[in-house]
PDB file of N, CA and C in Angstrom:
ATOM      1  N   UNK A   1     102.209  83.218 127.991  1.00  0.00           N
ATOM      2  CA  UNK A   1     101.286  82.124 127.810  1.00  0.00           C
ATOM      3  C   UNK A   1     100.071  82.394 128.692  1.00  0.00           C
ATOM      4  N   UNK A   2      98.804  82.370 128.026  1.00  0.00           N
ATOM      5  CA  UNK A   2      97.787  82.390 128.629  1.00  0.00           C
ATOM      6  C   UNK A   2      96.963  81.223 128.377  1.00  0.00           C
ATOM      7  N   UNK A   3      95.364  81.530 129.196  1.00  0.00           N
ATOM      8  CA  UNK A   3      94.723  80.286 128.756  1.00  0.00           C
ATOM      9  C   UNK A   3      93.657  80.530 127.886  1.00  0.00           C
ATOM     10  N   UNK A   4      93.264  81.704 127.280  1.00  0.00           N
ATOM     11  CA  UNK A   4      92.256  82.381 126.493  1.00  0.00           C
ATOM     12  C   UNK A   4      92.916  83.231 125.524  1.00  0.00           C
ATOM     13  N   UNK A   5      91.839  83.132 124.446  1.00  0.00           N
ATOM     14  CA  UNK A   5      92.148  84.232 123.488  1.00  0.00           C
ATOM     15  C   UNK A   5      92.106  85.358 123.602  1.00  0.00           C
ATOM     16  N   UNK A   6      91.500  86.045 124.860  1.00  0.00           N
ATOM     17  CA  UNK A   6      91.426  87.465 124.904  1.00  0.00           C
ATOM     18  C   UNK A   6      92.504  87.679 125.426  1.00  0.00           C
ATOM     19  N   UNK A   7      92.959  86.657 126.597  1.00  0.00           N
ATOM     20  CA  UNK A   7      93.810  87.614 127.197  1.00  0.00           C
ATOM     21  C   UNK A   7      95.073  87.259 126.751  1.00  0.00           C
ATOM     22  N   UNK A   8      95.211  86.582 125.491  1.00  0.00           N
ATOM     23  CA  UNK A   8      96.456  86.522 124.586  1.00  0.00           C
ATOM     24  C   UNK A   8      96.675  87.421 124.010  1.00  0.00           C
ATOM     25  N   UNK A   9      95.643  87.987 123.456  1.00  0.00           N
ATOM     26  CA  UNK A   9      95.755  89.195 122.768  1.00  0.00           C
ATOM     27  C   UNK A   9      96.022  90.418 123.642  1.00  0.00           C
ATOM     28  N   UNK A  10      95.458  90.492 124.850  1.00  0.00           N
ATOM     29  CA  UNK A  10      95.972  92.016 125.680  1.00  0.00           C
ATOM     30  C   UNK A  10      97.546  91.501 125.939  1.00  0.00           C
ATOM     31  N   UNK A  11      98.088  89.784 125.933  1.00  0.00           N
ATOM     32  CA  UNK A  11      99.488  90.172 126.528  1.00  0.00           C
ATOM     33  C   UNK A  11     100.332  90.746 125.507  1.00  0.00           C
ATOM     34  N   UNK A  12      99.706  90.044 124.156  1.00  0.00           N
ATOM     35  CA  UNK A  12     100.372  90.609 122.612  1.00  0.00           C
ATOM     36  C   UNK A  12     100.463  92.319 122.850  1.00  0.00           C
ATOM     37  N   UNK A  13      99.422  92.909 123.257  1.00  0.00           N
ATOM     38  CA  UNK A  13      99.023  94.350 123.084  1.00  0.00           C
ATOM     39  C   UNK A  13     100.332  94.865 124.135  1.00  0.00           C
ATOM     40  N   UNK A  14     100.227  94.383 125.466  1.00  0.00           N
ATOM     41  CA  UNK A  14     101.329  94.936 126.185  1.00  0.00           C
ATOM     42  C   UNK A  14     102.238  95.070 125.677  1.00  0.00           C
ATOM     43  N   UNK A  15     102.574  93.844 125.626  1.00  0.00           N
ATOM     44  CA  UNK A  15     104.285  93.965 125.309  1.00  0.00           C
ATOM     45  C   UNK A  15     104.613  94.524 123.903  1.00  0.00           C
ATOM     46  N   UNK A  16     103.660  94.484 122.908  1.00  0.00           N
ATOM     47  CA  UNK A  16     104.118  95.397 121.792  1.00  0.00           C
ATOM     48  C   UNK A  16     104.040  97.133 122.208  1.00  0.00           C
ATOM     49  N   UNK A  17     103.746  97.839 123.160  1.00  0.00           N
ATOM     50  CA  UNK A  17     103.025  99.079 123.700  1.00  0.00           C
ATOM     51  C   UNK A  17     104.418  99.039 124.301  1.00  0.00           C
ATOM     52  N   UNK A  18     105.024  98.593 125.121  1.00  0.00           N
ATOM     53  CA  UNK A  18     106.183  98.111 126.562  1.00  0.00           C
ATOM     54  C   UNK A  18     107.072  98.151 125.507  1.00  0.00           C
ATOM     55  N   UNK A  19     107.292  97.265 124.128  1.00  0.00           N
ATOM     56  CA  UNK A  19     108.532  97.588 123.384  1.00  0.00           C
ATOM     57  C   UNK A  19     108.675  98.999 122.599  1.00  0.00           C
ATOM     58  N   UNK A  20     107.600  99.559 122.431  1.00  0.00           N
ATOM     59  CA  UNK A  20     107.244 100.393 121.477  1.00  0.00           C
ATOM     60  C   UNK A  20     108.268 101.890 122.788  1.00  0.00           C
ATOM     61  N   UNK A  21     107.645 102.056 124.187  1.00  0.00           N
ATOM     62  CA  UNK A  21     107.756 102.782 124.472  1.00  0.00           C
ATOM     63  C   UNK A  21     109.440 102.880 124.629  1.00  0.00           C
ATOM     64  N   UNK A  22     110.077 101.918 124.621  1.00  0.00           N
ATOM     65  CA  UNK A  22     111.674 101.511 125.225  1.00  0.00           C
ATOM     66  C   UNK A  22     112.370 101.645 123.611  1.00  0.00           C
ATOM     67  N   UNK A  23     111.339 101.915 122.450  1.00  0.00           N
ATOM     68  CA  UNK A  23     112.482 102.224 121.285  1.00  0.00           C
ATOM     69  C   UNK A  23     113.108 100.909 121.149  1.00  0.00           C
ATOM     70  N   UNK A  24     112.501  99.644 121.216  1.00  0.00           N
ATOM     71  CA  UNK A  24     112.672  98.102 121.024  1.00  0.00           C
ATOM     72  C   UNK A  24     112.235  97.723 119.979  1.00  0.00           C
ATOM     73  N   UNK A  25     113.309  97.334 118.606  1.00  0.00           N
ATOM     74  CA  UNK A  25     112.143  97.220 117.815  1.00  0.00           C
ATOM     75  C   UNK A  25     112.576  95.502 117.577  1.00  0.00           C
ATOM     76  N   UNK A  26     111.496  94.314 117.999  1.00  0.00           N
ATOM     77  CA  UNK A  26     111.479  93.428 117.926  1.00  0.00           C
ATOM     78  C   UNK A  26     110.060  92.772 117.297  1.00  0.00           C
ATOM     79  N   UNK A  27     110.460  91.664 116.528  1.00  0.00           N
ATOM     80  CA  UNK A  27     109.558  91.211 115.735  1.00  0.00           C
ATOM     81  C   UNK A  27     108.744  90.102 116.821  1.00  0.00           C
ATOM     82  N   UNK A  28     107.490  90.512 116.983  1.00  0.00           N
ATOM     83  CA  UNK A  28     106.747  89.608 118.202  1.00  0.00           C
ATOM     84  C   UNK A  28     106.607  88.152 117.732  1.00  0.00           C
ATOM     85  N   UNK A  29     106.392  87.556 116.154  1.00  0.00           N
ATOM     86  CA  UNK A  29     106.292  86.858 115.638  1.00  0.00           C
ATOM     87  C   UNK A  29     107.444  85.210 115.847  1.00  0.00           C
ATOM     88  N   UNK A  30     108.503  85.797 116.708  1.00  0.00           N
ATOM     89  CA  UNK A  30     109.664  85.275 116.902  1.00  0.00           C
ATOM     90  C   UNK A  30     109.596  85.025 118.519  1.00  0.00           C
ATOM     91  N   UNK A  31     108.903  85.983 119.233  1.00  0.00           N
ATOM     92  CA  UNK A  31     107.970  85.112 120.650  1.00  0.00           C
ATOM     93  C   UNK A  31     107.380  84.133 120.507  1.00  0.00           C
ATOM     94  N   UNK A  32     107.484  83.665 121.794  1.00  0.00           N
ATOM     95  CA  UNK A  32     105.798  82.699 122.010  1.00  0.00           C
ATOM     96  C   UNK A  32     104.924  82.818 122.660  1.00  0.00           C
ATOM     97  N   UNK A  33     103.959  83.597 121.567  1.00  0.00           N
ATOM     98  CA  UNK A  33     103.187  84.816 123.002  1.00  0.00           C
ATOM     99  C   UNK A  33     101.874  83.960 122.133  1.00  0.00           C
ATOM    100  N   UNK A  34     100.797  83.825 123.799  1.00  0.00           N
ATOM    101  CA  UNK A  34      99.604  83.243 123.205  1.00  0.00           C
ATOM    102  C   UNK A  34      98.382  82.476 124.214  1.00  0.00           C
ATOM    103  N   UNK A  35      97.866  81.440 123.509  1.00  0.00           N
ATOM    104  CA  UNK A  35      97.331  80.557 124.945  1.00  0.00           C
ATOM    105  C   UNK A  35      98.433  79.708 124.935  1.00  0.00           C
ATOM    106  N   UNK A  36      97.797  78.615 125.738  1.00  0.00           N
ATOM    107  CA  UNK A  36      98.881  77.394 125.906  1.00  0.00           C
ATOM    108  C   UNK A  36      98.830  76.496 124.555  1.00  0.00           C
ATOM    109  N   UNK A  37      97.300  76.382 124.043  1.00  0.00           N
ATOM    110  CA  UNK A  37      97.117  75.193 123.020  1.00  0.00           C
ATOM    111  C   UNK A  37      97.723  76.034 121.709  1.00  0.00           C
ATOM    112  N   UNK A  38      97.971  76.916 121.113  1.00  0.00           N
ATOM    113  CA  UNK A  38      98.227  77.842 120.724  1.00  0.00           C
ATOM    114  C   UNK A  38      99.799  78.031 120.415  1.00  0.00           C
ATOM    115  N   UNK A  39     100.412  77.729 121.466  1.00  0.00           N
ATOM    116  CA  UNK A  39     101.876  77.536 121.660  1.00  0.00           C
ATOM    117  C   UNK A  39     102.143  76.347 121.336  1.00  0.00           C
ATOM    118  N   UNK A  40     101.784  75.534 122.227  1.00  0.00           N
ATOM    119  CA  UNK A  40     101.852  73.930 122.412  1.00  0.00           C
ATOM    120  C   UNK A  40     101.880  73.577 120.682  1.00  0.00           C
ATOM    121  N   UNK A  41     100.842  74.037 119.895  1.00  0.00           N
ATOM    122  CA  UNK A  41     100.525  73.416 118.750  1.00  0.00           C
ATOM    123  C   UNK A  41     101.947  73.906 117.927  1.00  0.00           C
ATOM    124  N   UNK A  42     102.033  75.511 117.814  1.00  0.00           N
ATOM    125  CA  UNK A  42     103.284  76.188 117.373  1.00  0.00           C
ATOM    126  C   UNK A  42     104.440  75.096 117.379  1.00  0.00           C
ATOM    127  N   UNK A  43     105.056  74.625 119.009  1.00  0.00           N
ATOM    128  CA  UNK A  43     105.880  73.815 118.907  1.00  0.00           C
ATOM    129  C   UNK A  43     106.007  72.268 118.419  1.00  0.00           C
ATOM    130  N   UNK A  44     104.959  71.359 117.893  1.00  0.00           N
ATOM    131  CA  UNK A  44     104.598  70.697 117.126  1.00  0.00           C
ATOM    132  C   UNK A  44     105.060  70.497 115.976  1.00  0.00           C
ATOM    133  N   UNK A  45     104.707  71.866 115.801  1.00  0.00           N
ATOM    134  CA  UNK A  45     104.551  72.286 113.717  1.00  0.00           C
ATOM    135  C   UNK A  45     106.364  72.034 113.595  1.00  0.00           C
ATOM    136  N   UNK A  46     106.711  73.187 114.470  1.00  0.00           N
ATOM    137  CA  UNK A  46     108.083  73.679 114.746  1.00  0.00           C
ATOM    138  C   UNK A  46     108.864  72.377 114.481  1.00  0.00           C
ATOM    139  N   UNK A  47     109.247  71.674 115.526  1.00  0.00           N
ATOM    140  CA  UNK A  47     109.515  70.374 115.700  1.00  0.00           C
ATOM    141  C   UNK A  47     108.829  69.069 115.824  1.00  0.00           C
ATOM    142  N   UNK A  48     108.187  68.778 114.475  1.00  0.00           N
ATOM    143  CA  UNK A  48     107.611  67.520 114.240  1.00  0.00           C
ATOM    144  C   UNK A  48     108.942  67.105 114.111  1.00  0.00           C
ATOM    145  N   UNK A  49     109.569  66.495 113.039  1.00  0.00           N
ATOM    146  CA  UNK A  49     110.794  66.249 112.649  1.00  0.00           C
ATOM    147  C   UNK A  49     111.099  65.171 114.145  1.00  0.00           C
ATOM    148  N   UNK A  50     111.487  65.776 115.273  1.00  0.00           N
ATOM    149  CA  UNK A  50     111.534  65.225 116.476  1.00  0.00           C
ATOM    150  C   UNK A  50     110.302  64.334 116.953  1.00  0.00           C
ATOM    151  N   UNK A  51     109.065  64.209 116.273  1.00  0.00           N
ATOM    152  CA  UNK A  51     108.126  63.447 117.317  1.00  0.00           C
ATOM    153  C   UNK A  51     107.892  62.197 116.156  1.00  0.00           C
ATOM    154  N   UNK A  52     106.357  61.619 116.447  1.00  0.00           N
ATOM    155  CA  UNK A  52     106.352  60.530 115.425  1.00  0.00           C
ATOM    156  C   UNK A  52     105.011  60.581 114.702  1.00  0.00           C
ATOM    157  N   UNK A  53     105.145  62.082 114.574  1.00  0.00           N
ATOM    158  CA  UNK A  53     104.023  62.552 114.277  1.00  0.00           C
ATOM    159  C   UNK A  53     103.710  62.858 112.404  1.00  0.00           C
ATOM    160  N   UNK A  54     102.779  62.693 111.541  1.00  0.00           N
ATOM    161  CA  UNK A  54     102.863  62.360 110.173  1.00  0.00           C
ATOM    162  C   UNK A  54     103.024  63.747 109.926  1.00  0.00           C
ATOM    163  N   UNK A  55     103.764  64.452 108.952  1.00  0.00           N
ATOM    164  CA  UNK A  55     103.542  65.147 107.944  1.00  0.00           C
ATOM    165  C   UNK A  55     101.678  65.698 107.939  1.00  0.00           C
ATOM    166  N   UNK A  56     101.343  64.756 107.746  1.00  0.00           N
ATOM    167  CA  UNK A  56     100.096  65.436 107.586  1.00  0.00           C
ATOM    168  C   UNK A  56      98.869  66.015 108.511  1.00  0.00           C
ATOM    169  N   UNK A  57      99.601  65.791 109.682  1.00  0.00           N
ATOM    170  CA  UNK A  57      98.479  65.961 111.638  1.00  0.00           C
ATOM    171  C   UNK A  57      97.985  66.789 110.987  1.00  0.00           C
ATOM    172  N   UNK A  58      96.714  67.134 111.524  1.00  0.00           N
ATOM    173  CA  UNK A  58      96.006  68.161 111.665  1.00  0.00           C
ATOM    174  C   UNK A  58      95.203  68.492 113.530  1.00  0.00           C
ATOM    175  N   UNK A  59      95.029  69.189 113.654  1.00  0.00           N
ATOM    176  CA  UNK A  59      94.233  69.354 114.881  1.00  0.00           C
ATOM    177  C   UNK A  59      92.939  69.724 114.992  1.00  0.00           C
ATOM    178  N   UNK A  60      92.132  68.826 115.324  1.00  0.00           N
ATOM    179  CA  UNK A  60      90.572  68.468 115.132  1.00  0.00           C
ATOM    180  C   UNK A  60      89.785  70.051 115.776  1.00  0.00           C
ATOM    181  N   UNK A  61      89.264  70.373 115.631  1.00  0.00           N
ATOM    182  CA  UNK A  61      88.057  71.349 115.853  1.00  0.00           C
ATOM    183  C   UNK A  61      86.952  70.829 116.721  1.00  0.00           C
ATOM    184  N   UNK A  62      86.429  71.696 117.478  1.00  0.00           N
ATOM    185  CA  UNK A  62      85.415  70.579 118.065  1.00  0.00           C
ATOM    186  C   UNK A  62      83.966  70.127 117.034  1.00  0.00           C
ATOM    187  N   UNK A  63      83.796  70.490 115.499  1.00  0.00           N
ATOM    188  CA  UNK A  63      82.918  69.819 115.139  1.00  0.00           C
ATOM    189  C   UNK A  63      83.658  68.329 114.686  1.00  0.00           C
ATOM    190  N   UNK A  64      84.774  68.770 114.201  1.00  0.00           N
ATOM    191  CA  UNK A  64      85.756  67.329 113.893  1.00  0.00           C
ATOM    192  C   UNK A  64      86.000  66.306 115.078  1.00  0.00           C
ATOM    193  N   UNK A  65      85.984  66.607 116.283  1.00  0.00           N
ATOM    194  CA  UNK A  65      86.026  65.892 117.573  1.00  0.00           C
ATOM    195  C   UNK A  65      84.489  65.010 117.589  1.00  0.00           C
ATOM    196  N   UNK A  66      83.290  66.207 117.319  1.00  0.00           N
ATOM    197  CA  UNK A  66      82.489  65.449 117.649  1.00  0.00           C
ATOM    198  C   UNK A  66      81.677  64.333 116.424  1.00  0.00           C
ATOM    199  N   UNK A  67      82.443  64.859 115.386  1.00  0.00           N
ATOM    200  CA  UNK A  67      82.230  63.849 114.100  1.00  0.00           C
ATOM    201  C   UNK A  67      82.834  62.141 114.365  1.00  0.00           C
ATOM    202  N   UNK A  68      84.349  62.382 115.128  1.00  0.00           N
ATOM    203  CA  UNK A  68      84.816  61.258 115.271  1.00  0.00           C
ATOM    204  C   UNK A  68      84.052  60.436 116.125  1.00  0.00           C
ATOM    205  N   UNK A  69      83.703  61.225 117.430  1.00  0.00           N
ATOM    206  CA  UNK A  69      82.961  60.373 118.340  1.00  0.00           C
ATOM    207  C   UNK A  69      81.755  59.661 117.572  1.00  0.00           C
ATOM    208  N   UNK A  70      80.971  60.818 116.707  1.00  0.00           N
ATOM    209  CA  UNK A  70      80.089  59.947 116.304  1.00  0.00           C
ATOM    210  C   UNK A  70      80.265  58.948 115.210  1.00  0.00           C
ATOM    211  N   UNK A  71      81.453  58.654 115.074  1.00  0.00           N
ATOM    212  CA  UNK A  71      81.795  57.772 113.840  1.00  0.00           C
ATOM    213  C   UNK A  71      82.048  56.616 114.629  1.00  0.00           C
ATOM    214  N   UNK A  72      82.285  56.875 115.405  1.00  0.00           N
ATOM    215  CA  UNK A  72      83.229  55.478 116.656  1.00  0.00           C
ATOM    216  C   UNK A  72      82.321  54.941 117.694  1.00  0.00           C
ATOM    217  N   UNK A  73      80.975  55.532 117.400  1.00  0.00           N
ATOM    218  CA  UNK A  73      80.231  55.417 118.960  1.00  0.00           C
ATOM    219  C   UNK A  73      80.112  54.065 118.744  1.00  0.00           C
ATOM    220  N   UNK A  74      79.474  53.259 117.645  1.00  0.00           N
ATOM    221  CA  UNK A  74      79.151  52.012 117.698  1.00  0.00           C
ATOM    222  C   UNK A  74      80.032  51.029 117.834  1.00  0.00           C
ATOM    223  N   UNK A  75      81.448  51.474 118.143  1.00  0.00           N
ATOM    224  CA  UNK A  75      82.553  50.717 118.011  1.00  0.00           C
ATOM    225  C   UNK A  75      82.522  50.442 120.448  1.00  0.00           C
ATOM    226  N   UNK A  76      82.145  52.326 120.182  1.00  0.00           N
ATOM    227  CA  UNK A  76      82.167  52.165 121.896  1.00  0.00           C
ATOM    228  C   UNK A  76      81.389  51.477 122.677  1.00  0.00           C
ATOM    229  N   UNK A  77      80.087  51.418 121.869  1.00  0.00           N
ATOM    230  CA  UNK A  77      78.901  50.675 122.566  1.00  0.00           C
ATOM    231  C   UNK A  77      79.460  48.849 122.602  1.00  0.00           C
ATOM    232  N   UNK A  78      80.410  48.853 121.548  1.00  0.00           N
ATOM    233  CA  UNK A  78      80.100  47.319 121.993  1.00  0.00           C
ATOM    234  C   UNK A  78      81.481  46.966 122.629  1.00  0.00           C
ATOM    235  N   UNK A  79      81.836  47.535 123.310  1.00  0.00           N
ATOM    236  CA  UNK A  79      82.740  47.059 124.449  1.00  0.00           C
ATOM    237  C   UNK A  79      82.482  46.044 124.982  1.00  0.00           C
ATOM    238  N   UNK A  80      82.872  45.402 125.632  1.00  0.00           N
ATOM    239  CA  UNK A  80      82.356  43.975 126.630  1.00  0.00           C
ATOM    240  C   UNK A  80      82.072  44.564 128.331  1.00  0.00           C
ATOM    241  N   UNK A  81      80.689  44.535 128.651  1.00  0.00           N
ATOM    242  CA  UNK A  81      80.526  44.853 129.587  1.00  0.00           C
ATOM    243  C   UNK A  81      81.030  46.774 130.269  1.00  0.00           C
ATOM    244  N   UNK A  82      80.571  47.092 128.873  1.00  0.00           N
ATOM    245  CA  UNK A  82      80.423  48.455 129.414  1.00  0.00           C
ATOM    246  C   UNK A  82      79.612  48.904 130.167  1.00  0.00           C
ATOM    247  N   UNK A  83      78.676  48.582 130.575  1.00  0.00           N
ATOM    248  CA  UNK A  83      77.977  49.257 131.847  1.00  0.00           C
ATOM    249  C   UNK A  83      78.872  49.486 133.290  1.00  0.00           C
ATOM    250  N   UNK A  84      79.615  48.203 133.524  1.00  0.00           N
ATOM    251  CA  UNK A  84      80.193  48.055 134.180  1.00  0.00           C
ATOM    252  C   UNK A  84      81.332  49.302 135.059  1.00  0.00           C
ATOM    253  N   UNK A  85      82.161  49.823 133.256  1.00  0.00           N
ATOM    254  CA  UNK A  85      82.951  50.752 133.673  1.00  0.00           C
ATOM    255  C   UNK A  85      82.574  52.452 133.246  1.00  0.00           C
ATOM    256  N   UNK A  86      80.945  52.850 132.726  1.00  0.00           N
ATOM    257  CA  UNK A  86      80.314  53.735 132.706  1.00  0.00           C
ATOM    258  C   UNK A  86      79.038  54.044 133.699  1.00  0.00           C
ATOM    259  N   UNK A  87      78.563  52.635 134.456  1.00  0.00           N
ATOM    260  CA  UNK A  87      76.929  52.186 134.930  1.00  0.00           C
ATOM    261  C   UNK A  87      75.987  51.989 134.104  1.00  0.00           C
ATOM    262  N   UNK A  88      75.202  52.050 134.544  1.00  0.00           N
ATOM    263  CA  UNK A  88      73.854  51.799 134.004  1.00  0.00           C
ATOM    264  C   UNK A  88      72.987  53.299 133.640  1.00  0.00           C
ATOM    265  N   UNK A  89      72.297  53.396 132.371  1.00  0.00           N
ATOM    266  CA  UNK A  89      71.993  54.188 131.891  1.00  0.00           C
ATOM    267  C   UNK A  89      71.153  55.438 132.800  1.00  0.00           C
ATOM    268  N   UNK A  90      71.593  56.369 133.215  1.00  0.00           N
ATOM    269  CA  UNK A  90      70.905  57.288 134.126  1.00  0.00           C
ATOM    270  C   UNK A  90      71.355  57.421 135.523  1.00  0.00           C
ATOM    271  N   UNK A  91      72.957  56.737 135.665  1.00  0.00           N
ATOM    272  CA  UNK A  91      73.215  56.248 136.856  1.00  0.00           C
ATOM    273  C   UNK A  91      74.781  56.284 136.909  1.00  0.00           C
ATOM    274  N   UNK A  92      75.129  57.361 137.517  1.00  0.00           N
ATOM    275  CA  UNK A  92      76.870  57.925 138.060  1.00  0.00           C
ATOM    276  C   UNK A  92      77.429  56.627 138.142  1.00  0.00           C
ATOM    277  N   UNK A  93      78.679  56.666 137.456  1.00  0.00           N
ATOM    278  CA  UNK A  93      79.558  55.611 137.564  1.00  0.00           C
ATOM    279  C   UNK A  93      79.984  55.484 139.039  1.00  0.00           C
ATOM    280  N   UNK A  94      80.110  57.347 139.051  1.00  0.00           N
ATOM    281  CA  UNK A  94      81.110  57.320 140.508  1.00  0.00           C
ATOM    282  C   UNK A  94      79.814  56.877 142.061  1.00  0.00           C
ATOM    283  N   UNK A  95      78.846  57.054 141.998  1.00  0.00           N
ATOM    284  CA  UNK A  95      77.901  56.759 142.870  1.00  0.00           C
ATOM    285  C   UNK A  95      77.629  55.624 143.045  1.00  0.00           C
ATOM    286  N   UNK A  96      77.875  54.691 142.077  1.00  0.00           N
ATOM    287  CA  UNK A  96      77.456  52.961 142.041  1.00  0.00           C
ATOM    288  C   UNK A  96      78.214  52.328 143.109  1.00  0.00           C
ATOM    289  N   UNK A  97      79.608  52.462 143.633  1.00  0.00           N
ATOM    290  CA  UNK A  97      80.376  51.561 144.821  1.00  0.00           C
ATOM    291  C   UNK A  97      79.822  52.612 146.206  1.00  0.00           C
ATOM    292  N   UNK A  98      79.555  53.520 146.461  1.00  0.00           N
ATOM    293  CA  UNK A  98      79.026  53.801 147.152  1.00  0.00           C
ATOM    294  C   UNK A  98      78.040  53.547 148.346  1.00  0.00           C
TER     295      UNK A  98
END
């Protein structure tokens, strides 16, 4: 498990090179070699059945992430007294009790 795609792919590369040289012949496909989100998602698919998750999940992309936000913003803006728990426009939440 890694946290990038590159270096998922050099651990893929090792250990297929590492089995290759030991006369191992194992199907890598049956690992869980990868990043974390990558895996994480693998075991999902694997065992939905176990969660309460639909048949149909999908996992958003970041243009799909930022489609939702912008579908929802006007839902966010009208919070009650959101300034409060974001500040005031141009102005660190975290700097305001300060």
């Amino acid at each position: 498990m890694t946290f990038t795609e590159k270096a998922a792919q050099e651990l893929i590369t090792r250990i297929s090179n590492r089995l290759s040289e030991l006369n191992i012949r194992f199907n890598l496909n049956e690992m869980y070699l990868g990043t974390i989100h990558s895996i994480c998602l693998r075991l999902l698919e694997e065992y939905r059945d176990f969660t309460r998750l639909k048949r149909n999940f999908i996992m958003m992309d970041q243009f799909d992430q930022k489609y939702f936000i912008y579908e929802k913003i006007s839902e966010y803006e009208a919070i009650p007294n959101l300034s409060l728990i974001i500040g005031e426009p141009g102005q660190s939440a975290w700097s305001k009790n300060r």
